[in-house]
C-alpha atoms as a PDB file:
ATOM      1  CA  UNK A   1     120.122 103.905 121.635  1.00  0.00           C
ATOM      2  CA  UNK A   2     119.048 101.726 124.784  1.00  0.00           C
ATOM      3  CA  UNK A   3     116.896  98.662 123.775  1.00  0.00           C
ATOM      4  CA  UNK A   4     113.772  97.977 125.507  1.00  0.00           C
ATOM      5  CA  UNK A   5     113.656  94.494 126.531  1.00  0.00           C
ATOM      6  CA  UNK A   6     109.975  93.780 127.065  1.00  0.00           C
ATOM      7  CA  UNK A   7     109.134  95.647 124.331  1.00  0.00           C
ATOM      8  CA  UNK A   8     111.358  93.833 121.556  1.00  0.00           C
ATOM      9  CA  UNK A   9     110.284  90.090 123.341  1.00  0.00           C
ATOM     10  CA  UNK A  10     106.527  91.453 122.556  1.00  0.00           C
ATOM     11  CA  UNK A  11     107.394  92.050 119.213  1.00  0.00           C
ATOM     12  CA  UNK A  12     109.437  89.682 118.736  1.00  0.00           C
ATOM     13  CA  UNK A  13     106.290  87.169 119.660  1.00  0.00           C
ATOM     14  CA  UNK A  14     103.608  88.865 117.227  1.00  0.00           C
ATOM     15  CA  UNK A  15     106.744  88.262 114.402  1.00  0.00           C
ATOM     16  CA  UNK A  16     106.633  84.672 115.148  1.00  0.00           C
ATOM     17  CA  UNK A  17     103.173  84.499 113.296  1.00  0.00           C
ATOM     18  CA  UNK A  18     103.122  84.565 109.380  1.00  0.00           C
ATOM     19  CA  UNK A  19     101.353  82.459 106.369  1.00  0.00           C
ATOM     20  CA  UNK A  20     102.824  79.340 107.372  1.00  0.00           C
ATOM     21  CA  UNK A  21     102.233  79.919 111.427  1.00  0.00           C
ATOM     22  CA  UNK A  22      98.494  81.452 112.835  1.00  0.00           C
ATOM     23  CA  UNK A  23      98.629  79.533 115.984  1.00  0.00           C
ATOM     24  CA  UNK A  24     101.205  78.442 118.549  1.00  0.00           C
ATOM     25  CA  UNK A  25     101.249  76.510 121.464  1.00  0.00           C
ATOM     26  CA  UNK A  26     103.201  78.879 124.803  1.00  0.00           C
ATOM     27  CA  UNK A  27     105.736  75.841 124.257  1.00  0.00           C
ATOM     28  CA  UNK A  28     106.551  76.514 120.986  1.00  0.00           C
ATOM     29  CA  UNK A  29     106.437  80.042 121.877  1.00  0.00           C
ATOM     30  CA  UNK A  30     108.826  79.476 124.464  1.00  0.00           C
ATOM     31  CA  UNK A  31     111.246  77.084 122.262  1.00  0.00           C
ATOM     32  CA  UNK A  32     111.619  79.692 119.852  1.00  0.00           C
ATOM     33  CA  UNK A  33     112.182  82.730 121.924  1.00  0.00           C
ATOM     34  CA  UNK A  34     114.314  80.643 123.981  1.00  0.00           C
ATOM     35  CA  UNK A  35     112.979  82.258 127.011  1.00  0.00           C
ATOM     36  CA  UNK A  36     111.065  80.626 129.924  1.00  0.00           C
ATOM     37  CA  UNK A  37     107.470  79.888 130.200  1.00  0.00           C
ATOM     38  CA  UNK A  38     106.450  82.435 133.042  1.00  0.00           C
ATOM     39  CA  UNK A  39     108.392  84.928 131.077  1.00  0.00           C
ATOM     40  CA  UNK A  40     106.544  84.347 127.967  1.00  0.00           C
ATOM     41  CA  UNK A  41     103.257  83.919 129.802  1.00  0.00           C
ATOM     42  CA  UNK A  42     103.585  87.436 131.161  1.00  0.00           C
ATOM     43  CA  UNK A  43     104.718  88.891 127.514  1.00  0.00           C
ATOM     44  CA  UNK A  44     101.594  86.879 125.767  1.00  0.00           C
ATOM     45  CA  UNK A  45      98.850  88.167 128.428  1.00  0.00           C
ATOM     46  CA  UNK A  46      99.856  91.661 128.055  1.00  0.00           C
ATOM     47  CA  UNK A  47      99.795  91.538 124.279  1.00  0.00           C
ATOM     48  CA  UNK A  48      96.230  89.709 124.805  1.00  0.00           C
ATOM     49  CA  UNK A  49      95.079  92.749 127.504  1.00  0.00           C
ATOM     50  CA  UNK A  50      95.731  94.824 124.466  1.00  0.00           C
ATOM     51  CA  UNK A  51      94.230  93.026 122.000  1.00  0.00           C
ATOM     52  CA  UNK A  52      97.193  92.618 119.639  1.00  0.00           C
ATOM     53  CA  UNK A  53      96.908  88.815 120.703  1.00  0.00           C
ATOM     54  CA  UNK A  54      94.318  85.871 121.390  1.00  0.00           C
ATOM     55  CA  UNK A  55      94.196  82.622 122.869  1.00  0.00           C
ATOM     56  CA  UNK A  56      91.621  80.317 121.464  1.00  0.00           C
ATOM     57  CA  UNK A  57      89.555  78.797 124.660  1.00  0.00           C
ATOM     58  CA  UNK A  58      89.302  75.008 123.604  1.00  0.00           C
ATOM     59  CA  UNK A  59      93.192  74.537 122.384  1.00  0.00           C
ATOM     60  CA  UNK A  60      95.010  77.265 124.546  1.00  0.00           C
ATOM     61  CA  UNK A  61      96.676  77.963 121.298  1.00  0.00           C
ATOM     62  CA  UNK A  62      97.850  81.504 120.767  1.00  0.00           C
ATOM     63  CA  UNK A  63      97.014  83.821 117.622  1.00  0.00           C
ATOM     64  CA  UNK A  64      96.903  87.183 116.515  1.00  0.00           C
ATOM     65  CA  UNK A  65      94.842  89.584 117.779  1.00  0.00           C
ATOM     66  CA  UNK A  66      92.508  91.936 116.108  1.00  0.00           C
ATOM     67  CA  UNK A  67      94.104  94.952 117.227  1.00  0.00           C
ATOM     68  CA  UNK A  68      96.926  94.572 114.387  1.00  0.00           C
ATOM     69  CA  UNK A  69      93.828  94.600 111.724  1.00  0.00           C
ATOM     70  CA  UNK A  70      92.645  97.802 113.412  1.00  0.00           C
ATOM     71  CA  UNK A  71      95.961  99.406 113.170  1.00  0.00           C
ATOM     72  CA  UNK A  72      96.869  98.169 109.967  1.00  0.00           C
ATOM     73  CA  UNK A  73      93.628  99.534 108.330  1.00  0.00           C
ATOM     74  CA  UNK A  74      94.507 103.131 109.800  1.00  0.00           C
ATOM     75  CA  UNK A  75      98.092 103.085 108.426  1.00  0.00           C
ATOM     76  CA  UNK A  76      96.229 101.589 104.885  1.00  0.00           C
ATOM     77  CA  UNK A  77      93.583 104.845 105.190  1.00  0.00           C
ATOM     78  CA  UNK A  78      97.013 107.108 105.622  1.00  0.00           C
ATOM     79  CA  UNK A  79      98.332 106.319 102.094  1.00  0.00           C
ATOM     80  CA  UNK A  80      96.654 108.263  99.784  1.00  0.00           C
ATOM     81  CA  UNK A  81      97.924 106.716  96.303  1.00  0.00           C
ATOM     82  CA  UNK A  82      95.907 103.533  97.576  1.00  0.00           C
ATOM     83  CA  UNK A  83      92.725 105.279  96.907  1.00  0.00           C
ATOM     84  CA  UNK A  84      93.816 106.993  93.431  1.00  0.00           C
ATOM     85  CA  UNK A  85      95.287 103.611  92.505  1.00  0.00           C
ATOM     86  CA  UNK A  86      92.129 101.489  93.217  1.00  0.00           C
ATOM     87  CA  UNK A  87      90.111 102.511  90.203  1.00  0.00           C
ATOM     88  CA  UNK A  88      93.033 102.179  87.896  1.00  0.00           C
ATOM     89  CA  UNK A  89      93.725  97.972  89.525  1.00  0.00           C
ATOM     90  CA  UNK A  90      90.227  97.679  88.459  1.00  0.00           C
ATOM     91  CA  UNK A  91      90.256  98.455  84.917  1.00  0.00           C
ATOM     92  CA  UNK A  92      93.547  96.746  84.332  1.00  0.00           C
ATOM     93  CA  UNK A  93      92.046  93.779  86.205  1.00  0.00           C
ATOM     94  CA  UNK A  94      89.102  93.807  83.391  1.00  0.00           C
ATOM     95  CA  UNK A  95      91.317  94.568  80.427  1.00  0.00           C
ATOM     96  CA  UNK A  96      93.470  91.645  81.094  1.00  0.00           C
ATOM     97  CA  UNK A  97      91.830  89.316  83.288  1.00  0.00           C
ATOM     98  CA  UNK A  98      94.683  88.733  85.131  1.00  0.00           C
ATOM     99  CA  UNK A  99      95.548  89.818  88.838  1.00  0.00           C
ATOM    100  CA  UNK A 100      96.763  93.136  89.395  1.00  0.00           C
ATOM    101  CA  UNK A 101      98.908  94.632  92.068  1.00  0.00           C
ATOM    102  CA  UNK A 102      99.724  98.065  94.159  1.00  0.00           C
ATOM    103  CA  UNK A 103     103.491  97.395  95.955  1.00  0.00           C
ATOM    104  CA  UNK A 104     105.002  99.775  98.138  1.00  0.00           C
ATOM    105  CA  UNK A 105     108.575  99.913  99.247  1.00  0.00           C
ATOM    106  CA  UNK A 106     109.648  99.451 102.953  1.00  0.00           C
ATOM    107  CA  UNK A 107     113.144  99.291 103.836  1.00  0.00           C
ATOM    108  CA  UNK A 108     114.721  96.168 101.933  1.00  0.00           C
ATOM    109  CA  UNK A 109     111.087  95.120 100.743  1.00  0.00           C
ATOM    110  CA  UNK A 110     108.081  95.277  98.628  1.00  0.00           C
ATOM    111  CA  UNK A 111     104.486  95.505 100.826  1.00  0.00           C
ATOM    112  CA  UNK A 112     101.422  94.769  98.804  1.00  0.00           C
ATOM    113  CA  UNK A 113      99.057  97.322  99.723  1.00  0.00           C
ATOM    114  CA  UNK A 114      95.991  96.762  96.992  1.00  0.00           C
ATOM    115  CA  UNK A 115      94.908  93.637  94.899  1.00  0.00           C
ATOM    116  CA  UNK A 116      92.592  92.833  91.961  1.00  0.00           C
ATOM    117  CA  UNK A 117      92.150  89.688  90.659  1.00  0.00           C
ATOM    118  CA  UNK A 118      90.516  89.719  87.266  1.00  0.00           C
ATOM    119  CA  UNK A 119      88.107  87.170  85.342  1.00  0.00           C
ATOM    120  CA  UNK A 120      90.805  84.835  84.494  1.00  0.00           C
ATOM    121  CA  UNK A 121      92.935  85.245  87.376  1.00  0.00           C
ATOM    122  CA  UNK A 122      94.939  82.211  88.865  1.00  0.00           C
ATOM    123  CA  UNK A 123      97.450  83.942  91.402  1.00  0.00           C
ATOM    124  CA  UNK A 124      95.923  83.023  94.743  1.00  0.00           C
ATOM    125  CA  UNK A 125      99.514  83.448  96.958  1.00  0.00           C
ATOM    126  CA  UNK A 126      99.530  87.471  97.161  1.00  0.00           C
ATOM    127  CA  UNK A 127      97.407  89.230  99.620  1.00  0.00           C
ATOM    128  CA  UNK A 128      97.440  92.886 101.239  1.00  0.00           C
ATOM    129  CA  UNK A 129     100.180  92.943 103.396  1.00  0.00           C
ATOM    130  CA  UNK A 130     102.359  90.489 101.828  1.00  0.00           C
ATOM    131  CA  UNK A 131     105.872  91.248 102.042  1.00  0.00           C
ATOM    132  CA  UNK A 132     107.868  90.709  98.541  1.00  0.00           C
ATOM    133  CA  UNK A 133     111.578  90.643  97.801  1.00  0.00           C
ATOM    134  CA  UNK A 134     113.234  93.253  95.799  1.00  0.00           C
ATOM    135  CA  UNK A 135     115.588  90.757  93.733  1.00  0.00           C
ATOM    136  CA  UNK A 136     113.162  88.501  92.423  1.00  0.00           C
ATOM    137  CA  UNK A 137     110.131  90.180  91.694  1.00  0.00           C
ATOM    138  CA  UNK A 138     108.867  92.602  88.862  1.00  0.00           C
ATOM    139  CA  UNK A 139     107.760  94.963  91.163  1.00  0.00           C
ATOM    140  CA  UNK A 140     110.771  94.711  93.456  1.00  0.00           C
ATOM    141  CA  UNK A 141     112.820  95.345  90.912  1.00  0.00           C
ATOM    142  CA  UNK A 142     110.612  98.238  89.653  1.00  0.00           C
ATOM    143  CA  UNK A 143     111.100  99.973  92.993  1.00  0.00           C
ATOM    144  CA  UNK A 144     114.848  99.693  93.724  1.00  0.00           C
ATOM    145  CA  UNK A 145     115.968 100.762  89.813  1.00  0.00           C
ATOM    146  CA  UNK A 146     114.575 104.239  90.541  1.00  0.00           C
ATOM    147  CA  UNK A 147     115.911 104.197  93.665  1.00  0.00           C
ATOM    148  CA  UNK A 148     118.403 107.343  94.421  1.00  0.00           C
ATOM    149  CA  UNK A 149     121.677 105.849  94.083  1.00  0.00           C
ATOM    150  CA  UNK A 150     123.133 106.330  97.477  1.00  0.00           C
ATOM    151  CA  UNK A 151     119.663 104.738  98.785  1.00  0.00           C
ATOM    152  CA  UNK A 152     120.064 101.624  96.919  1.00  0.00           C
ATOM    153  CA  UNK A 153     123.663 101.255  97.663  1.00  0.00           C
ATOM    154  CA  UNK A 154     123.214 101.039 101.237  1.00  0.00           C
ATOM    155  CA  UNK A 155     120.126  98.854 101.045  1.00  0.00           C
ATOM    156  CA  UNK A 156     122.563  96.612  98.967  1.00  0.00           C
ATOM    157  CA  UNK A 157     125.110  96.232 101.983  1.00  0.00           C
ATOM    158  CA  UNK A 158     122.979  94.283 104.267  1.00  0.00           C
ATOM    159  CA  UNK A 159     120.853  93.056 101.311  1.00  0.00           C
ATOM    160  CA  UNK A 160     120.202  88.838 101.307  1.00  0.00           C
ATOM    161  CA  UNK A 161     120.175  87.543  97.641  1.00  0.00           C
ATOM    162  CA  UNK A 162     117.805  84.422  98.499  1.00  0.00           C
ATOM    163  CA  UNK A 163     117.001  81.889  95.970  1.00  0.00           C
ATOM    164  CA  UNK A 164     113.621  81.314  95.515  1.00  0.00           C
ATOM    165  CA  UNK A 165     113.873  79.220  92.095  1.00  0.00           C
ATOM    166  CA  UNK A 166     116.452  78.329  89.941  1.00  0.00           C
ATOM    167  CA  UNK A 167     115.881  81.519  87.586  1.00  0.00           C
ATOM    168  CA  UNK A 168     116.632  83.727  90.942  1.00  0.00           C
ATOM    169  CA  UNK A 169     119.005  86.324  90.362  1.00  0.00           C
ATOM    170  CA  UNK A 170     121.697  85.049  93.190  1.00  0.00           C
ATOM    171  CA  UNK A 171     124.188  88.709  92.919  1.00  0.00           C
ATOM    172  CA  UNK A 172     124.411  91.926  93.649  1.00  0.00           C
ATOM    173  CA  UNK A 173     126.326  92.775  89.837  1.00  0.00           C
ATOM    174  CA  UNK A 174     123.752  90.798  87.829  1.00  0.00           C
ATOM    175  CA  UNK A 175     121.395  92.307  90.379  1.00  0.00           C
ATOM    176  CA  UNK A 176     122.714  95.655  88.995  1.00  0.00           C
ATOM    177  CA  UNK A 177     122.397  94.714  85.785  1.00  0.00           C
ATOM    178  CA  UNK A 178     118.630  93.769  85.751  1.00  0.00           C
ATOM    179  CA  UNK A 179     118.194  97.088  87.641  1.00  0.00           C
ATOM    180  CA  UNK A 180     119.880  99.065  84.473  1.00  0.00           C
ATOM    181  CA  UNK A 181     117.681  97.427  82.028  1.00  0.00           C
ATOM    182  CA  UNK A 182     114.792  98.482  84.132  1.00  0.00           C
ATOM    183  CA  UNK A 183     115.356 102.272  84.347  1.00  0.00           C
ATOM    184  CA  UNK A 184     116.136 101.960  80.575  1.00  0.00           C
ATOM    185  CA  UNK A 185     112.456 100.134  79.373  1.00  0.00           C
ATOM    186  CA  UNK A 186     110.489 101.563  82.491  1.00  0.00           C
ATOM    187  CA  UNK A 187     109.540  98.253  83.218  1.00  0.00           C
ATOM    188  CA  UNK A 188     110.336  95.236  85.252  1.00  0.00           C
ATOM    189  CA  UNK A 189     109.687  91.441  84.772  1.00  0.00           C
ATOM    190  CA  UNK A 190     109.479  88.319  87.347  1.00  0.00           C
ATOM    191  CA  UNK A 191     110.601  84.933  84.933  1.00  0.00           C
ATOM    192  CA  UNK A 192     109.570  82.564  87.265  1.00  0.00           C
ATOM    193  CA  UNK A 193     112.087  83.805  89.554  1.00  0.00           C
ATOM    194  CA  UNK A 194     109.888  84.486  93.026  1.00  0.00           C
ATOM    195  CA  UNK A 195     107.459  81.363  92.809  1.00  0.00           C
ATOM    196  CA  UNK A 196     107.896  78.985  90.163  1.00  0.00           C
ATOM    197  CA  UNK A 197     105.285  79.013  86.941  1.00  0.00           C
ATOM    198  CA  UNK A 198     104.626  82.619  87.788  1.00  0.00           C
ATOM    199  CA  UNK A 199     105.388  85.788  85.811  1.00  0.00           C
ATOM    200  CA  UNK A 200     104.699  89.137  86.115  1.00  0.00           C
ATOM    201  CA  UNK A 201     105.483  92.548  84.680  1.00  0.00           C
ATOM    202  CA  UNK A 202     105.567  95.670  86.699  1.00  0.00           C
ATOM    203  CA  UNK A 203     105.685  99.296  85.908  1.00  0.00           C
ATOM    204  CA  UNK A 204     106.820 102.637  88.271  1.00  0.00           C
ATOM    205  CA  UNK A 205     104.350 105.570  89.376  1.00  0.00           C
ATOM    206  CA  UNK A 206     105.812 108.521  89.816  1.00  0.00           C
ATOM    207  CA  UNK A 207     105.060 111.426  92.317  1.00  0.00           C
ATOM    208  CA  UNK A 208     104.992 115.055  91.857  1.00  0.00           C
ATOM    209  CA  UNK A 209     109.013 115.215  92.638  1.00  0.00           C
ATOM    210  CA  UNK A 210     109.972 112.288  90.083  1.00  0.00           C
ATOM    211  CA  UNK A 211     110.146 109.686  92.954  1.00  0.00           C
ATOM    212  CA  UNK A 212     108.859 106.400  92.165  1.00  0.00           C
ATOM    213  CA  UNK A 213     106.224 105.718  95.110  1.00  0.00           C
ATOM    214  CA  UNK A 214     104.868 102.524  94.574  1.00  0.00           C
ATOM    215  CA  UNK A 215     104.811 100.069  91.737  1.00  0.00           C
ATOM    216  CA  UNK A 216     101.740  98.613  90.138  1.00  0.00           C
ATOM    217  CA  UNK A 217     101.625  94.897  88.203  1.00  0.00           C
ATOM    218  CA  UNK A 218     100.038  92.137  86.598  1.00  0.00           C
ATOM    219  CA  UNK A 219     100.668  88.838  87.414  1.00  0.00           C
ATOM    220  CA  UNK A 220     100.080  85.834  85.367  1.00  0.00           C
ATOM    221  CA  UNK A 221     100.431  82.057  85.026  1.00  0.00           C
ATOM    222  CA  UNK A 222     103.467  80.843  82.642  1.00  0.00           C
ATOM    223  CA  UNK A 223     101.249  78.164  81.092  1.00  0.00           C
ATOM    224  CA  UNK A 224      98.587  80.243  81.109  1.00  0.00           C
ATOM    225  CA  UNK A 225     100.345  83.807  79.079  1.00  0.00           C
ATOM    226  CA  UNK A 226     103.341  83.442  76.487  1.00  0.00           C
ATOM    227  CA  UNK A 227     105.847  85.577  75.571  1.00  0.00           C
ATOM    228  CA  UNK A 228     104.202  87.442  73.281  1.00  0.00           C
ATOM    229  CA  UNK A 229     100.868  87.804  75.019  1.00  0.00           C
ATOM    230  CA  UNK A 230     103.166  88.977  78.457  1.00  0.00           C
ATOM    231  CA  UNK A 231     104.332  91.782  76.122  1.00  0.00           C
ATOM    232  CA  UNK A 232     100.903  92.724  74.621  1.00  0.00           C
ATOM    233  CA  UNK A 233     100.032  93.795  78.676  1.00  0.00           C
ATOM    234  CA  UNK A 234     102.777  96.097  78.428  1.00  0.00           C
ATOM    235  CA  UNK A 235     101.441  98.778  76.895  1.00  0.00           C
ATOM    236  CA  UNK A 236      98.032  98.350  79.119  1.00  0.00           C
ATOM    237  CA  UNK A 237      99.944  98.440  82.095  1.00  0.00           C
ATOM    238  CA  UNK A 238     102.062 101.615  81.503  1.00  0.00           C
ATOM    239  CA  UNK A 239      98.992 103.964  80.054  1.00  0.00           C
ATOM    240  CA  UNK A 240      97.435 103.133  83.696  1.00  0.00           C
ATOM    241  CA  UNK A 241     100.566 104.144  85.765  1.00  0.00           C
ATOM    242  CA  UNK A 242     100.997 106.865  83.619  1.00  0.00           C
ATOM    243  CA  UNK A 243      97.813 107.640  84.067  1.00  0.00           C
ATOM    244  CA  UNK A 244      98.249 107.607  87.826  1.00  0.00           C
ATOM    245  CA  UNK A 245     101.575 109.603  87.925  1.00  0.00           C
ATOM    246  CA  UNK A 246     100.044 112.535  86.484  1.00  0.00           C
ATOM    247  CA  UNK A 247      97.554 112.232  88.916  1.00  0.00           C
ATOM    248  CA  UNK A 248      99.812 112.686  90.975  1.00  0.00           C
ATOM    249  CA  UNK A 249     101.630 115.518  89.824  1.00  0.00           C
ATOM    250  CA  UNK A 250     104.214 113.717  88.082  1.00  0.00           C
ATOM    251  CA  UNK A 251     105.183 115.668  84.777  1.00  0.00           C
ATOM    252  CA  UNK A 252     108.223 113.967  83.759  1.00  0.00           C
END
């Protein structure tokens, strides 16, 4: 299938911006594109024309436009388990005081879709939108291990194992392995291994056809929440999702 120039330079430029980079100079733009100026000038005004991105008048820096919020609060309105999840977050959130999350699964990668940070939550990195890896978190994990085997064994051929802490699983057989133990307990754990002195625990919701759809979590500080009191959530966390699966049909 042909590629359309223009159109992958354009999005190519709104994927320059993340956490680490809201504003960029055309320069910088330029650098990293490795295209000319005048090229990129004519890419960045027709993203601006459209509102998916803005130049700020006093430093001539370039950021994203508020089109993108627009969109991505139609695609948010679209999926449905967001608004049978929300109550759910919320009573977790107050049961444990800790921060609870709703991850989706898009293509080699978790998407927070719903937060809820509780009375005693300290987990300030996630936000709606976030992208998470599969490896390394509990909710990654969650969401390839009931993953239909042919499904996860292609995501696995291009999949990058990248080390995020010293506790990051670095391989796809001990990758396997976690994933095993998973589908065995129903439930998933983070060690530290996506940011360090951070652990969560994740569980599976399951639709009306047995497919896991999303996963839900609760994050908490390792010098905040032991062993034990990471395993006394447990049982909190999986009466929700359960709770939520048979909402949504699931009768497994």
């Amino acid at each position: 299938m042909p590629i359309i120039q223009a159109l992958d330079r354009a999005l190519r430029i709104i994927d320059l911006f993340d956490d680490q980079t809201r504003e960029l100079k055309i320069t910088e733009i330029s650098e990293k594109m490795q295209l000319h100026k005048s090229t990129v000038h004519s890419l960045l005004k027709t993203l601006q024309m459209h509102g998916y991105i803005a130049q700020d008048e006093q430093s001539g820096k370039y950021r994203l436009g508020m089109a993108l919020v627009e969109k991505g609060q139609l695609l948010l309105q679209g999926i449905d388990i967001r608004g049978v999840v929300r109550t759910h977050l919320h009573a977790l959130a107050e049961a444990t005081g800790q921060t609870t999350h709703l991850v989706v699964l898009d293509g080699s990668e978790g998407v927070y879709i719903d937060k809820v940070e509780g009375a005693k939550a300290a987990i300030r990195y996630s936000r709606i939108g976030r992208r998470v890896p599969l490896h390394c978190s509990a909710v990654g994990k969650v969401l390839a291990a009931f993953l239909a085997k042919p499904e996860l064994e292609r995501m696995l051929q291009s999949y990058r194992f990248i080390r995020h802490t010293e506790k990051t699983i670095d391989s796809i057989p001990s990758f396997l392995r976690e994933l095993e133990q998973v589908r065995s307990e129903g439930i998933g754990y983070d060690q530290e291994e996506n940011e360090p002195g951070v652990r969560c625990v994740a569980s599976p919701i399951f639709n009306h056809l047995g497919e896991a759809v999303a996963a839900m979590s609760i994050s908490t500080m390792a010098a905040h929440v032991g062993d034990e009191e990471l395993k006394e959530l447990v049982p909190l966390l999986q009466h929700e999702t359960a709770e939520i699966s048979s909402k949504l049909g699931y009768r497994g």
